[in-house]
Protein backbone atom coordinates (compact mmCIF):
# COMPACT_ATOMS: atom_id res chain seq x y z
CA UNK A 1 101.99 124.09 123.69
CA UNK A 2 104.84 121.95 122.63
CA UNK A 3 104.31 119.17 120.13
CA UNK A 4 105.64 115.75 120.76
CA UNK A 5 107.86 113.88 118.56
CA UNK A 6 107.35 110.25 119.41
CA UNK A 7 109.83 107.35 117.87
CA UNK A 8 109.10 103.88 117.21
CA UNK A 9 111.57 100.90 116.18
CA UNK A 10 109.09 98.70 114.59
CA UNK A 11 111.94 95.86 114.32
CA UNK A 12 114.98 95.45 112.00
CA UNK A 13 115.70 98.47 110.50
CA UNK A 14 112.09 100.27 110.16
CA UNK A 15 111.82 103.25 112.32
CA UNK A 16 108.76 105.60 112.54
CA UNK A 17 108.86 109.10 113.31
CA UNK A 18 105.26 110.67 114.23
CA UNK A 19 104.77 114.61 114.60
CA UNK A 20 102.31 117.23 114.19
CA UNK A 21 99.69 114.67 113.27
CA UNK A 22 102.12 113.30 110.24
CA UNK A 23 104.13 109.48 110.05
CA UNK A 24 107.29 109.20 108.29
CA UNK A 25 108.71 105.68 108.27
CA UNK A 26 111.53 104.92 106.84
CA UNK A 27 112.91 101.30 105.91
CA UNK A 28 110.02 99.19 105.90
CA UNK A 29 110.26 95.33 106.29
CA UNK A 30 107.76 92.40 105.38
CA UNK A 31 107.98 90.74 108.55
CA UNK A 32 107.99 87.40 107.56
CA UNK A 33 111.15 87.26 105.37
CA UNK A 34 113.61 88.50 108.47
CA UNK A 35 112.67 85.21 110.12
CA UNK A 36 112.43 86.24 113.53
CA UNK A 37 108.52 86.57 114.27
CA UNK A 38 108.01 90.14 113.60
CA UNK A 39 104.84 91.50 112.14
CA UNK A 40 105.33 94.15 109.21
CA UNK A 41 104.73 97.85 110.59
CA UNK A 42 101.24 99.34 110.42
CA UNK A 43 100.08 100.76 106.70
CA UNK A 44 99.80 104.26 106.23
CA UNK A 45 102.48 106.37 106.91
CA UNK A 46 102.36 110.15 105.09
CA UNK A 47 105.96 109.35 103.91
CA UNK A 48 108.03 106.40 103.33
CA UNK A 49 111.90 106.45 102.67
CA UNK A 50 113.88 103.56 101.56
CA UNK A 51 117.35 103.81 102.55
CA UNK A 52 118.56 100.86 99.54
CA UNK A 53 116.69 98.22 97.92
CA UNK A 54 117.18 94.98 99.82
CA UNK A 55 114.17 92.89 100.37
CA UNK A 56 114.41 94.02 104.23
CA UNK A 57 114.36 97.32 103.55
CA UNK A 58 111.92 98.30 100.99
CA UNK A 59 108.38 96.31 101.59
CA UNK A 60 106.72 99.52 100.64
CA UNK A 61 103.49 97.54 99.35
CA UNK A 62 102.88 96.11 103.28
CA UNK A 63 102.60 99.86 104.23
CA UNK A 64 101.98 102.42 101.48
CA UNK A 65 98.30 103.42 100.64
CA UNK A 66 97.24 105.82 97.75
CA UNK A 67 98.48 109.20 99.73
CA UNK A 68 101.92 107.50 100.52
CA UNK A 69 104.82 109.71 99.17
CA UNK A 70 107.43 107.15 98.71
CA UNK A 71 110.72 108.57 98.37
CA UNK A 72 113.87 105.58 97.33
CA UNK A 73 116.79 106.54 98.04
CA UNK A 74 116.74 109.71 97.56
CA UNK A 75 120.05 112.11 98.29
CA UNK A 76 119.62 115.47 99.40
CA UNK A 77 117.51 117.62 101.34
CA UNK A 78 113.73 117.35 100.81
CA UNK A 79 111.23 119.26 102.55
CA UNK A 80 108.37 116.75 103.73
CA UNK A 81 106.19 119.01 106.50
CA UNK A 82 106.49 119.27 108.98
CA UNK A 83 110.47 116.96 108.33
CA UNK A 84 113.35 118.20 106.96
CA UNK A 85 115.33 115.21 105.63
CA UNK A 86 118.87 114.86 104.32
CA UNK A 87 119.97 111.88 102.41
CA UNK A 88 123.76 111.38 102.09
CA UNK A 89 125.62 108.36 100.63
CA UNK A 90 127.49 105.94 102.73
CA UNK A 91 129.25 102.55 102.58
CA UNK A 92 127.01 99.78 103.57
CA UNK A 93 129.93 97.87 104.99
CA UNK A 94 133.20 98.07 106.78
CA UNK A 95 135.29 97.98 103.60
CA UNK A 96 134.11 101.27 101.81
CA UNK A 97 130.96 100.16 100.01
CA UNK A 98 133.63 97.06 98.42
CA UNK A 99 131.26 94.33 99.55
CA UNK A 100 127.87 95.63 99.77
CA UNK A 101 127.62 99.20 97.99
CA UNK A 102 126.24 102.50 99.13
CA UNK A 103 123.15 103.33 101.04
CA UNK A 104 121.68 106.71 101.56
CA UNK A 105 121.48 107.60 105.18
């Protein structure tokens, strides 16, 4: 039997990836700070990756718990079962990274 991978876009830039029984979110938002009504994604997730560190990208403490593996970004491959991930650095804006740096995607 096949497993499903099911994909939610919990608003901003937080997506969460659920398989085989395991959550991997990645960008995690407050909520409140974006200014638009959203609620912050549910706590919990196995594995949290932060893309950068900009306040709308990196409220781990509204979804972490004590088994959280919180990985910031992080560049390279990293085994987190049943993901593969691969974080590579890329300009966070139309001029090269001039205006707003690098983020790992």
């Amino acid at each position: 039997m096949k497993k499903a991978v099911k994909v939610r876009w919990w608003g901003h830039a937080c997506i969460e990836i659920v398989y085989a029984g395991k959550r991997l979110m990645i960008d995690p938002h407050d909520g409140g700070s974006l200014g638009v009504g959203w609620n912050p994604p549910p706590s919990g997730p196995d594995f949290v990756l932060v893309t950068h560190e900009h306040y709308d990208h990196n409220a781990i403490e509204k979804v972490a718990t004590s088994n959280t593996k919180v990985y910031r970004e992080h560049v390279g491959k990293i085994s987190l079962p049943p993901f593969e991930v691969e974080g590579v650095k890329v300009p966070h804006d139309e001029w090269g990274g001039k205006l707003r740096g690098e983020v790992v995607a």
